[in-house]
C-alpha atoms as a PDB file:
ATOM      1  CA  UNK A   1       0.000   0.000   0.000  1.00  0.00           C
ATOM      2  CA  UNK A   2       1.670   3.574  -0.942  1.00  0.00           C
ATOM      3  CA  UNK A   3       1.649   6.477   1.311  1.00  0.00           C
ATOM      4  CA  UNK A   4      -0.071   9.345   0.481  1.00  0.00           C
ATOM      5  CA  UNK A   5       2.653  12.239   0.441  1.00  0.00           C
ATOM      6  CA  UNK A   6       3.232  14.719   3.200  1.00  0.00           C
ATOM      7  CA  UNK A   7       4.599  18.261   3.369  1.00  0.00           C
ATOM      8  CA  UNK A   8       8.217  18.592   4.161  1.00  0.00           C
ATOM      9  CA  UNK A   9       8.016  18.500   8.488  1.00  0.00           C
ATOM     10  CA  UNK A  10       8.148  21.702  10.239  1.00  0.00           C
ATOM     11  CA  UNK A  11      10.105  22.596  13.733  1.00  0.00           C
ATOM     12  CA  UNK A  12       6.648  23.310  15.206  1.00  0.00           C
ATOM     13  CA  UNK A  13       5.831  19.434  13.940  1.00  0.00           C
ATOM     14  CA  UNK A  14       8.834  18.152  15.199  1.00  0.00           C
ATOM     15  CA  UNK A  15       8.594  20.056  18.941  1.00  0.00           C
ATOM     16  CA  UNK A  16       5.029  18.932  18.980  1.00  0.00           C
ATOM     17  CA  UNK A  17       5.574  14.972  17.739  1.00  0.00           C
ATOM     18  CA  UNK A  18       8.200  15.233  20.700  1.00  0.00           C
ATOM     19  CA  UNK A  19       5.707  16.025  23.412  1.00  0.00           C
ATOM     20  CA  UNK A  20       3.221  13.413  21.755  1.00  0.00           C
ATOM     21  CA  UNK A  21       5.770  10.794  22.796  1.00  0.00           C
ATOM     22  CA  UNK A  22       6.561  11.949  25.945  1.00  0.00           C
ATOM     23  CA  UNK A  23       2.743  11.665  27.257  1.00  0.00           C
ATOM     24  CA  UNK A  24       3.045   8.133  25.313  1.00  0.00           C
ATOM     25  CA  UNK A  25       5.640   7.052  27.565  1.00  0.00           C
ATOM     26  CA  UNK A  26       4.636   7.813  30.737  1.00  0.00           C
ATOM     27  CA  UNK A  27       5.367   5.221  33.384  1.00  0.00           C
ATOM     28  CA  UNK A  28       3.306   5.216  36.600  1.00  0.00           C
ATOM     29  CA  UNK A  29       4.574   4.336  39.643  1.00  0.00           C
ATOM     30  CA  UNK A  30       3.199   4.451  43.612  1.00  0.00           C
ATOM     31  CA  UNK A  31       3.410   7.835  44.478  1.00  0.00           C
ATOM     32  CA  UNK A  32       4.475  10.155  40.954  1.00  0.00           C
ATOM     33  CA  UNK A  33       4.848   9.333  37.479  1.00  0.00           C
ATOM     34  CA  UNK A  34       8.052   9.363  35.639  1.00  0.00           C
ATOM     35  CA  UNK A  35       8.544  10.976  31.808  1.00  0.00           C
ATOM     36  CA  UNK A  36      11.306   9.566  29.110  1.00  0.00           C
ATOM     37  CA  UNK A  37      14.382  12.062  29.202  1.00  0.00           C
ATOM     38  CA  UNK A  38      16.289  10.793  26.000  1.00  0.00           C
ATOM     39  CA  UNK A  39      14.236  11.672  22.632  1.00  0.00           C
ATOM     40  CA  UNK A  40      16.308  10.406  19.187  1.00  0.00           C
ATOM     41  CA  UNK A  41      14.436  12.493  16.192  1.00  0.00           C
ATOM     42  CA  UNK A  42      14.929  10.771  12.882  1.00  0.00           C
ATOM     43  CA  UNK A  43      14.182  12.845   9.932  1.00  0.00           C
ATOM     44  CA  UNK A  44      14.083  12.595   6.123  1.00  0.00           C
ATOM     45  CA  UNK A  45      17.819  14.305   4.931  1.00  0.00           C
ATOM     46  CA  UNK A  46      15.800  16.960   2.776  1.00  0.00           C
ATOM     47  CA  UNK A  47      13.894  18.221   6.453  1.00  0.00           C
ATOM     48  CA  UNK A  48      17.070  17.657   8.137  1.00  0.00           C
ATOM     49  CA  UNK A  49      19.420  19.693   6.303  1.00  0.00           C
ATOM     50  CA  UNK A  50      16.745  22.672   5.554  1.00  0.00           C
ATOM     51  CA  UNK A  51      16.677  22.888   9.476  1.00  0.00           C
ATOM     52  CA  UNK A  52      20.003  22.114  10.476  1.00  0.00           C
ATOM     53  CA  UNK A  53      20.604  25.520  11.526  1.00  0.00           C
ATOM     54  CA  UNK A  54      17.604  25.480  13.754  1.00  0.00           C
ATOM     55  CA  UNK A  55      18.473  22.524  15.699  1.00  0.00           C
ATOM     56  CA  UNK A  56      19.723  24.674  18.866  1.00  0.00           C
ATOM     57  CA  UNK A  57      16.653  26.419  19.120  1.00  0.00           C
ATOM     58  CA  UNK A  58      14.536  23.582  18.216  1.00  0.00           C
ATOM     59  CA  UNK A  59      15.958  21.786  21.220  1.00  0.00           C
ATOM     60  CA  UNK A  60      15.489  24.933  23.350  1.00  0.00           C
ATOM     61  CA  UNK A  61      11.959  25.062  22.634  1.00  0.00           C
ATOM     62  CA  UNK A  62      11.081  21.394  23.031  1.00  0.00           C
ATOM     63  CA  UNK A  63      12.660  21.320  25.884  1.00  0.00           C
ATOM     64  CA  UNK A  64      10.256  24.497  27.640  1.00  0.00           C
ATOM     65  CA  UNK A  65       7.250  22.869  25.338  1.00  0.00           C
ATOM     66  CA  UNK A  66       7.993  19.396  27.873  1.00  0.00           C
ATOM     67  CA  UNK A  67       8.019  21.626  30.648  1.00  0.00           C
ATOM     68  CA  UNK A  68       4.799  23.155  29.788  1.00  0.00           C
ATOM     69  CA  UNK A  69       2.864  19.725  28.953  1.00  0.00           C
ATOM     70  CA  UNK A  70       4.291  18.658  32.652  1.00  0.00           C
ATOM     71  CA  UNK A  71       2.205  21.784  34.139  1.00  0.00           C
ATOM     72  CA  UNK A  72      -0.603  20.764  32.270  1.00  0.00           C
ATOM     73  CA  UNK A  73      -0.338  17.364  33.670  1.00  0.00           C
ATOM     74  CA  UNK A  74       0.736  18.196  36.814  1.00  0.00           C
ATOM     75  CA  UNK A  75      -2.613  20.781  37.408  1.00  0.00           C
ATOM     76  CA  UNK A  76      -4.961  19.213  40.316  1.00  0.00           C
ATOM     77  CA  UNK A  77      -8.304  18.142  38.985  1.00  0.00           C
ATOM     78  CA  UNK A  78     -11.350  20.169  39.249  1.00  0.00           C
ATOM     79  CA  UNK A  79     -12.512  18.408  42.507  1.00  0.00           C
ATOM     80  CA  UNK A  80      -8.927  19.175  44.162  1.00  0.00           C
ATOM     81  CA  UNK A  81      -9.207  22.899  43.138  1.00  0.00           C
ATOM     82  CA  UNK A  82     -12.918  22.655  44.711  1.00  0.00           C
ATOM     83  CA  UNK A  83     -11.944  20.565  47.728  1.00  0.00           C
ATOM     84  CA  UNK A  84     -14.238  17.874  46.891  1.00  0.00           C
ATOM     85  CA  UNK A  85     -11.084  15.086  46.049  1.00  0.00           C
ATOM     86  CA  UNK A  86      -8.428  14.203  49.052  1.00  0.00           C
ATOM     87  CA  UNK A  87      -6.712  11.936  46.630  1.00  0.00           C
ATOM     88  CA  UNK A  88      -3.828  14.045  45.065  1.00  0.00           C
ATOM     89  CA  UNK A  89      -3.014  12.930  41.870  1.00  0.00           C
ATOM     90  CA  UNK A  90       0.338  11.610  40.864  1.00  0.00           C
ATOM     91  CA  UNK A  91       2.673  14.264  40.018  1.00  0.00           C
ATOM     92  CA  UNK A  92       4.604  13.788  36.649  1.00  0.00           C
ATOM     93  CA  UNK A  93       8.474  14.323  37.765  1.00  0.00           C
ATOM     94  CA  UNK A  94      10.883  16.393  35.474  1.00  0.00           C
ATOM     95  CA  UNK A  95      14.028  14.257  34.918  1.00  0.00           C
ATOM     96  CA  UNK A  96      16.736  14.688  37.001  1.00  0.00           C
ATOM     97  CA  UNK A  97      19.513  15.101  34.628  1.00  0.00           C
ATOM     98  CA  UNK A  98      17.099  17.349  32.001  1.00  0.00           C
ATOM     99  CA  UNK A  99      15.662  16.655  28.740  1.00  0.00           C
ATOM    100  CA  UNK A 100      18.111  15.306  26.079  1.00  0.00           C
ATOM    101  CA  UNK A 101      17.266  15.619  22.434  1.00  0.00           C
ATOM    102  CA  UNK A 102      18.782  15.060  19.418  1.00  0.00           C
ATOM    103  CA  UNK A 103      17.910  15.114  15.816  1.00  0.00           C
ATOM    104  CA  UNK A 104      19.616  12.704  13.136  1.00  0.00           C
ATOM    105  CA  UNK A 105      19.124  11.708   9.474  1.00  0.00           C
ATOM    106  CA  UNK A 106      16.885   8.650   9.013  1.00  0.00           C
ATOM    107  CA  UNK A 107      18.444   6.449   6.607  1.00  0.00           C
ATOM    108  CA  UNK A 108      15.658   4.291   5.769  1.00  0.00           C
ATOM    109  CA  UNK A 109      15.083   4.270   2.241  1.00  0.00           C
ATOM    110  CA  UNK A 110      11.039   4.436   2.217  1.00  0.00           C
ATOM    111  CA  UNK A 111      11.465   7.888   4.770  1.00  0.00           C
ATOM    112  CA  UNK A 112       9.727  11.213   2.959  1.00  0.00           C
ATOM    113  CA  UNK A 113       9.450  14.603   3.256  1.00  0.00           C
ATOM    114  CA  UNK A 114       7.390  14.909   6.548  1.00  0.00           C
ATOM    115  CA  UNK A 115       8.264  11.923   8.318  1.00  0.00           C
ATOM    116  CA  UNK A 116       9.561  12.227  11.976  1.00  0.00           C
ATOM    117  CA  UNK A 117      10.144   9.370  13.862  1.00  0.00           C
ATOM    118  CA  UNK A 118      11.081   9.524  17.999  1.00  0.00           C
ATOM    119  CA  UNK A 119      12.589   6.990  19.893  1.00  0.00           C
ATOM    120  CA  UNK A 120      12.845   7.816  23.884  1.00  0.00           C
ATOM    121  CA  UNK A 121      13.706   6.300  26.538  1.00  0.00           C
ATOM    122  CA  UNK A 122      12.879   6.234  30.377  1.00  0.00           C
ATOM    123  CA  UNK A 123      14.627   4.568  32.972  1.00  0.00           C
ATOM    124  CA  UNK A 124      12.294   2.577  34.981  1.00  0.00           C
ATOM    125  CA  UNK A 125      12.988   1.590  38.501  1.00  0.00           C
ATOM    126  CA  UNK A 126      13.551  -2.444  39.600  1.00  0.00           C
ATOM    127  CA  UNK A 127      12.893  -4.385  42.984  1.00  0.00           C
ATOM    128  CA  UNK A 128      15.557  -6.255  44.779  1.00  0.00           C
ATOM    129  CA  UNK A 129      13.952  -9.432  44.800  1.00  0.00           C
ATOM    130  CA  UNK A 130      14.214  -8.976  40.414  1.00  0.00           C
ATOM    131  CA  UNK A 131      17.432  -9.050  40.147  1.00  0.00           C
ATOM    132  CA  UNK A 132      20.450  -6.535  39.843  1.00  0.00           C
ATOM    133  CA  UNK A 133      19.906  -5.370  36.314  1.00  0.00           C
ATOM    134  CA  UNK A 134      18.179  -2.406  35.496  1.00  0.00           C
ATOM    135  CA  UNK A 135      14.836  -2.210  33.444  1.00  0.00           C
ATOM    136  CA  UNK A 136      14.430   0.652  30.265  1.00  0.00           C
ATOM    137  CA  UNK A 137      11.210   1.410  28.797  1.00  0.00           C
ATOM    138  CA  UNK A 138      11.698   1.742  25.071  1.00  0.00           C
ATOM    139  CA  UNK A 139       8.837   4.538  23.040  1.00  0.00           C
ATOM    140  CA  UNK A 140       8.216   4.791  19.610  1.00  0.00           C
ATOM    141  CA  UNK A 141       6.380   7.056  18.234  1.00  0.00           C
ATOM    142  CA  UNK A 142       5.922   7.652  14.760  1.00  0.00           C
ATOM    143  CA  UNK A 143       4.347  10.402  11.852  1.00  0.00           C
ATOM    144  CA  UNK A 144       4.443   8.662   8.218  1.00  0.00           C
ATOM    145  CA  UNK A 145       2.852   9.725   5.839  1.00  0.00           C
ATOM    146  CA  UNK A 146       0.449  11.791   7.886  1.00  0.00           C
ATOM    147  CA  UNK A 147      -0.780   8.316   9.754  1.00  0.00           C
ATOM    148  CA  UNK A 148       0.660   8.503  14.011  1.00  0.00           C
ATOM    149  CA  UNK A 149       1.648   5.288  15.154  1.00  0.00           C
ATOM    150  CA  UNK A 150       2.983   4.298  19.122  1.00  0.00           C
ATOM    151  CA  UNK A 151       4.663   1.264  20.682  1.00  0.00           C
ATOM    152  CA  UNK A 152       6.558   0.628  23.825  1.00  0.00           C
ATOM    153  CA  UNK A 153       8.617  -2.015  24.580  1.00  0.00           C
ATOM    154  CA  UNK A 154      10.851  -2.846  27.827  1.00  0.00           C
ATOM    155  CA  UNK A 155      14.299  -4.267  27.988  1.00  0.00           C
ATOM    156  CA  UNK A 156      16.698  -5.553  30.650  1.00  0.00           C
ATOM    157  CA  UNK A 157      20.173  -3.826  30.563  1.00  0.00           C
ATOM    158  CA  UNK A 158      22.883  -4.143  33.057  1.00  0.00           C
ATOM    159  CA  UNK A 159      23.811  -1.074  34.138  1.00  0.00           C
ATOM    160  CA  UNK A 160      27.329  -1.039  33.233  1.00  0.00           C
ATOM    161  CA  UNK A 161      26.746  -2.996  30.033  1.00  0.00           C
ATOM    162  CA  UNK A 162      28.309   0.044  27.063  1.00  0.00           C
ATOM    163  CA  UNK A 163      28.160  -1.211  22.567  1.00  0.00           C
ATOM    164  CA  UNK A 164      31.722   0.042  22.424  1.00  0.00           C
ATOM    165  CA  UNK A 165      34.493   2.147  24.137  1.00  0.00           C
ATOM    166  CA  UNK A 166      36.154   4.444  22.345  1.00  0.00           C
ATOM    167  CA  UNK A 167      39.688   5.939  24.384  1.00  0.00           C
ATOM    168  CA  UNK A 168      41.169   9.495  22.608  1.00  0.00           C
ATOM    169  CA  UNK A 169      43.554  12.144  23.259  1.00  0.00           C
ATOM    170  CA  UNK A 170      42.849  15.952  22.621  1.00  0.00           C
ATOM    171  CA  UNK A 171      43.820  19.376  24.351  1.00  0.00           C
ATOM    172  CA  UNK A 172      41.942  18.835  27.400  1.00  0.00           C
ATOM    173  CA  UNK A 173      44.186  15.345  28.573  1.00  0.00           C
ATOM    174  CA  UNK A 174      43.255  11.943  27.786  1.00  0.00           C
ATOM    175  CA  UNK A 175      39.066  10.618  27.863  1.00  0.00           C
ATOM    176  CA  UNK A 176      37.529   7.412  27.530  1.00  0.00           C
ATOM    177  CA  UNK A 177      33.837   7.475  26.165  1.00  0.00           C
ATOM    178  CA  UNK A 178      31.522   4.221  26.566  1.00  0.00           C
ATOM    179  CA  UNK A 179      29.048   4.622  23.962  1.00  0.00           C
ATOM    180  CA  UNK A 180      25.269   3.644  25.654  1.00  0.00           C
ATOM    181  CA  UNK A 181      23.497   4.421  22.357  1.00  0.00           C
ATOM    182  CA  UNK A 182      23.259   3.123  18.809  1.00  0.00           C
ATOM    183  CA  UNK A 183      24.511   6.233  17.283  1.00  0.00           C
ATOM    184  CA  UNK A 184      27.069   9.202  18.359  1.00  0.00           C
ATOM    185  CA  UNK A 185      28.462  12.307  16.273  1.00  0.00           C
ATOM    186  CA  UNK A 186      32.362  12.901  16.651  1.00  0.00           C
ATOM    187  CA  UNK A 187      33.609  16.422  15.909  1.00  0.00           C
ATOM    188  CA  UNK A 188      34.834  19.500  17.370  1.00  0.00           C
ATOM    189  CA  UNK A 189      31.238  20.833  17.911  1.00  0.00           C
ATOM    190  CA  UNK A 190      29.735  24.298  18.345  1.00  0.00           C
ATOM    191  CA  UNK A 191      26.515  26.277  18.266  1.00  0.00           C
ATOM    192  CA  UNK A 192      25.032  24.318  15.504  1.00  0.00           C
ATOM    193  CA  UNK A 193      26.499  21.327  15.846  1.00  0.00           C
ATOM    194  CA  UNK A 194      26.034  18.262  18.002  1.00  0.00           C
ATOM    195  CA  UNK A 195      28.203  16.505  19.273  1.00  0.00           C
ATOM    196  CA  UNK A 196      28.322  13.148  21.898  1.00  0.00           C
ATOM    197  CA  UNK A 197      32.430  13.145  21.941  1.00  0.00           C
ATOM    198  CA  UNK A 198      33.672  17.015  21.385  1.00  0.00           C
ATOM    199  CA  UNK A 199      37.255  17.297  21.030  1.00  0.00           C
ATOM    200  CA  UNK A 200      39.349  20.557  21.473  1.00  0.00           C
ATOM    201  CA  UNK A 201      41.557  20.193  18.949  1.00  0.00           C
ATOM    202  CA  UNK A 202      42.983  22.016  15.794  1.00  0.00           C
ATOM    203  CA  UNK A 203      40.603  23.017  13.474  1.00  0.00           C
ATOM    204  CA  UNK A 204      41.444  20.233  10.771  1.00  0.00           C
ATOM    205  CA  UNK A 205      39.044  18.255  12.732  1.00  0.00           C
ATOM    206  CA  UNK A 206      35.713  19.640  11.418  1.00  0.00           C
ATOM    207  CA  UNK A 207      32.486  20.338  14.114  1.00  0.00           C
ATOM    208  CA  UNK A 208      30.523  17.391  12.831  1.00  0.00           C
ATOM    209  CA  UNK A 209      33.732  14.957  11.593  1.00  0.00           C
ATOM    210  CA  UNK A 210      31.976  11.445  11.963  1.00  0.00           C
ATOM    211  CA  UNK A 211      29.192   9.447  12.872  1.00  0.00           C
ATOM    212  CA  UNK A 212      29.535   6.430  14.530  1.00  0.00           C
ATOM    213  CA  UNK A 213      26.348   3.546  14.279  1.00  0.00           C
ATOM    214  CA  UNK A 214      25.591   0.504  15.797  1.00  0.00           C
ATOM    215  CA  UNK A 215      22.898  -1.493  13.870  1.00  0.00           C
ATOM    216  CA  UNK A 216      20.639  -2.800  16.795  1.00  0.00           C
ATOM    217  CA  UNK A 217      19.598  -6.276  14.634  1.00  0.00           C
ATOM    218  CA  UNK A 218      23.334  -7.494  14.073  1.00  0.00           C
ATOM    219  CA  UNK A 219      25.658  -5.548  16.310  1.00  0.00           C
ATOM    220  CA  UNK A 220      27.717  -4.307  13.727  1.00  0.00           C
ATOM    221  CA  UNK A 221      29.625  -0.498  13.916  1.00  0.00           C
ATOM    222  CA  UNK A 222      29.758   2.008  10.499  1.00  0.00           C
ATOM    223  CA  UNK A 223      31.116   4.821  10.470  1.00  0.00           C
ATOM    224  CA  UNK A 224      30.321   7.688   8.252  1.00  0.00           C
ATOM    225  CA  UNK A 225      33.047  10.674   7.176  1.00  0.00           C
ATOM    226  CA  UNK A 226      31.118  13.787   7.613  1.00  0.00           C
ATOM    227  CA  UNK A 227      34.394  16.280   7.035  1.00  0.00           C
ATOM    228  CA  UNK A 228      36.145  17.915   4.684  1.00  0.00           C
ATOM    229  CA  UNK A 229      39.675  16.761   5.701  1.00  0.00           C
ATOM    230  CA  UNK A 230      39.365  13.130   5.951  1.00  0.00           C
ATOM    231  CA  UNK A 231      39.099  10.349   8.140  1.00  0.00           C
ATOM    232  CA  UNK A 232      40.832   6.983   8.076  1.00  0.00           C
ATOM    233  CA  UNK A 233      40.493   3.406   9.843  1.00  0.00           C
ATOM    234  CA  UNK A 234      43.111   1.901  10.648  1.00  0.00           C
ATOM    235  CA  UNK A 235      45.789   3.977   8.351  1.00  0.00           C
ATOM    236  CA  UNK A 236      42.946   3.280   5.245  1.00  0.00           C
ATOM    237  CA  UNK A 237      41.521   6.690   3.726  1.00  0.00           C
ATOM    238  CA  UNK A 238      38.070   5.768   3.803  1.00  0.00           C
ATOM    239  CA  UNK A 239      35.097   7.333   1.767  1.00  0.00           C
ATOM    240  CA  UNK A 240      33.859  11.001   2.146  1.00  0.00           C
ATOM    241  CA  UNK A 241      29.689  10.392   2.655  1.00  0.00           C
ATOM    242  CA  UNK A 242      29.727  14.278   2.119  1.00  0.00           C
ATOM    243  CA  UNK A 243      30.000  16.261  -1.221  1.00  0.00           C
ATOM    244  CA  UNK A 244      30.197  20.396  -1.037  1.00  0.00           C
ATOM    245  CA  UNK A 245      29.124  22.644  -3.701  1.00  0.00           C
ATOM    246  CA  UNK A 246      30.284  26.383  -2.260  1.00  0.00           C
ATOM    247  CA  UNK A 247      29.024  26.347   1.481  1.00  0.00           C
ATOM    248  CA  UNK A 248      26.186  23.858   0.280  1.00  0.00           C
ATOM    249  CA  UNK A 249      26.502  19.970   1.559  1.00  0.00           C
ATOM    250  CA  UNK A 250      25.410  16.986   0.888  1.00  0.00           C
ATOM    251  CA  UNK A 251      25.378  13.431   2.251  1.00  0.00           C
ATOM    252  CA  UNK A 252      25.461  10.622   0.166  1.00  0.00           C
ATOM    253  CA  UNK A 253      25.047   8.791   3.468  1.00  0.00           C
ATOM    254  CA  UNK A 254      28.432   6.747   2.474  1.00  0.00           C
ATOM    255  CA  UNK A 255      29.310   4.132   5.463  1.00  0.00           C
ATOM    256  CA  UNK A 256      32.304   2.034   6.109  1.00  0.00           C
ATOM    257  CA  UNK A 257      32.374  -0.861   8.631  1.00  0.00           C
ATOM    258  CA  UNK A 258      34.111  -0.636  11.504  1.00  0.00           C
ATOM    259  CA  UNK A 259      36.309  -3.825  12.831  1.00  0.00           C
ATOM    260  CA  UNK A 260      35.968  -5.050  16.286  1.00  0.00           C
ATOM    261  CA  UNK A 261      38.970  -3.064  16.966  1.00  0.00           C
ATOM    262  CA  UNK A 262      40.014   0.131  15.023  1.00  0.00           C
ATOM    263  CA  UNK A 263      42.167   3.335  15.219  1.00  0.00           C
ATOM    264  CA  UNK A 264      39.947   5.923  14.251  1.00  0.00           C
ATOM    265  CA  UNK A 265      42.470   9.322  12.191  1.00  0.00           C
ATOM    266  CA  UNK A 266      40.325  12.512  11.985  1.00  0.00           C
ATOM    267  CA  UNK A 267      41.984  14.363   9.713  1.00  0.00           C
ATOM    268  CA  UNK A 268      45.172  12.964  10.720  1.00  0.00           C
ATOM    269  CA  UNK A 269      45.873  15.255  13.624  1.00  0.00           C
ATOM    270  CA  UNK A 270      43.249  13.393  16.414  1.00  0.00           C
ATOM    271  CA  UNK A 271      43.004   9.489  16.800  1.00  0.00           C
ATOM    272  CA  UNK A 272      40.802   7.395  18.498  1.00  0.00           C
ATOM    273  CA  UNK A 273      40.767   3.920  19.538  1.00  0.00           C
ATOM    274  CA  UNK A 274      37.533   1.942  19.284  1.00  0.00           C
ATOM    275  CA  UNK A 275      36.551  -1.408  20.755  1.00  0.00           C
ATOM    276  CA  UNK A 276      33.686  -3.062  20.314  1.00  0.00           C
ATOM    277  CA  UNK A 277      31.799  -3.905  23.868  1.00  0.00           C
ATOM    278  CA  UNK A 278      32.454  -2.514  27.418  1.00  0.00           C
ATOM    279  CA  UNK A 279      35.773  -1.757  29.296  1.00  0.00           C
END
């Protein structure tokens, strides 16, 4: 069955489809209610490079629109405000550690103009008698082709399980970054640019260099070069993904995989050492 077509997506769409899947994902408990704090955004490369420059204040703004809905949510009920209820209501808690939210490329080939897709996560508490692991609640949420779509899932992860460690070197001293998530950006950074692992380096190393992604299904690493200077594995030059036409680019979402062990050269003046799995 074909989807019907969609206008491009809109930062007011995107803000909005984030605080759809927070209220999706809330989890319950005794006494208050808990929200997801971690919110990937996957859009189709045409939204995502028309807004790139937005993504700061898109992430501002979503992040005071989540605050808003958890007024909204947190306002006692009519009887409450008339003293007719002595049940209080379960207040929705802010995270503790703040909203994170990022927006990436979605790289599925059957994405189009107008789809955003949002996958959050919310740490849920475990009892003693369950074991030592710790339990994350997993929400989907989904706009394609104008049709919304929701699932939730829950999964047991160790809390000091990590897909990969990567160890590095830059102006700051030596780091070691245990990568929790299925896909981090590498790069210098800046105001319109994010970046998981920022190094302070020379300016060879470009503000978005490379993405690093872990395909959930097999476990595998790819990187993608993202600069204009280069990036090699293991002493190889691999592929630019990126082609620029004046200040114009464009990714060609070119991917290389990445051994279970590699030595990662940005530009050739920053390295990094990447292992598959935990320290």
């Amino acid at each position: 069955m074909t989807r019907p077509a969609t206008q491009a997506a809109t930062a007011r769409d995107i803000i909005l489809e984030i605080v759809r899947n927070m209220r999706e994902g809330l989890e319950p408990l005794q006494y208050s209610t808990l929200a997801p704090a971690i919110y990937h955004v996957y859009l189709h490369p045409d939204d995502l490079d028309r807004l790139r420059g937005l993504i700061p204040r898109i992430v501002e703004e979503a992040r005071r629109a989540l605050e808003a809905e958890l007024d909204v949510l947190n306002r006692p009920p009519l009887g409450k405000r008339l003293k007719l209820s002595r049940k209080p209501g379960l207040q929705v808690e802010s995270p503790v550690g703040g909203w994170t939210i990022e927006l990436f490329e979605n790289t599925d080939e059957e994405t189009r103009p107008g789809d955003i897709v949002i996958y959050s996560e919310l740490a849920v508490p475990r009892k003693a008698e369950y074991g030592v692991g710790s339990m994350t609640k997993r929400i989907a949420t989904s706009r394609l082709g104008g049709e919304l779509r929701s699932s939730q899932k829950y999964e047991e992860k160790p809390a000091a399980e990590a897909y990969a460690t990567l160890t590095y070197e830059d102006d700051r001293g030596q780091h070691v970054y245990r990568m929790m998530k299925n896909q981090i950006v590498i790069g210098r950074g800046g105001r319109d640019y994010w970046t998981d692992v920022t190094l302070q380096t020379l300016p060879d190393v470009s503000r978005e260099h490379i993405r690093l992604r872990r395909d959930p299904a097999t476990g595998r690493f790819f990187l993608k070069d993202l600069s204009r200077l280069g990036t090699t594995i293991d002493g190889s030059v691999m592929p630019s993904s990126v082609e620029y036409a004046g200040d114009e680019k464009k990714d060609k979402n070119v991917e290389a995989e990445l051994p279970q062990r590699a030595r990662i050269g940005l530009a050739g003046v920053a390295f990094l050492d990447f292992r598959a799995g935990g320290e």
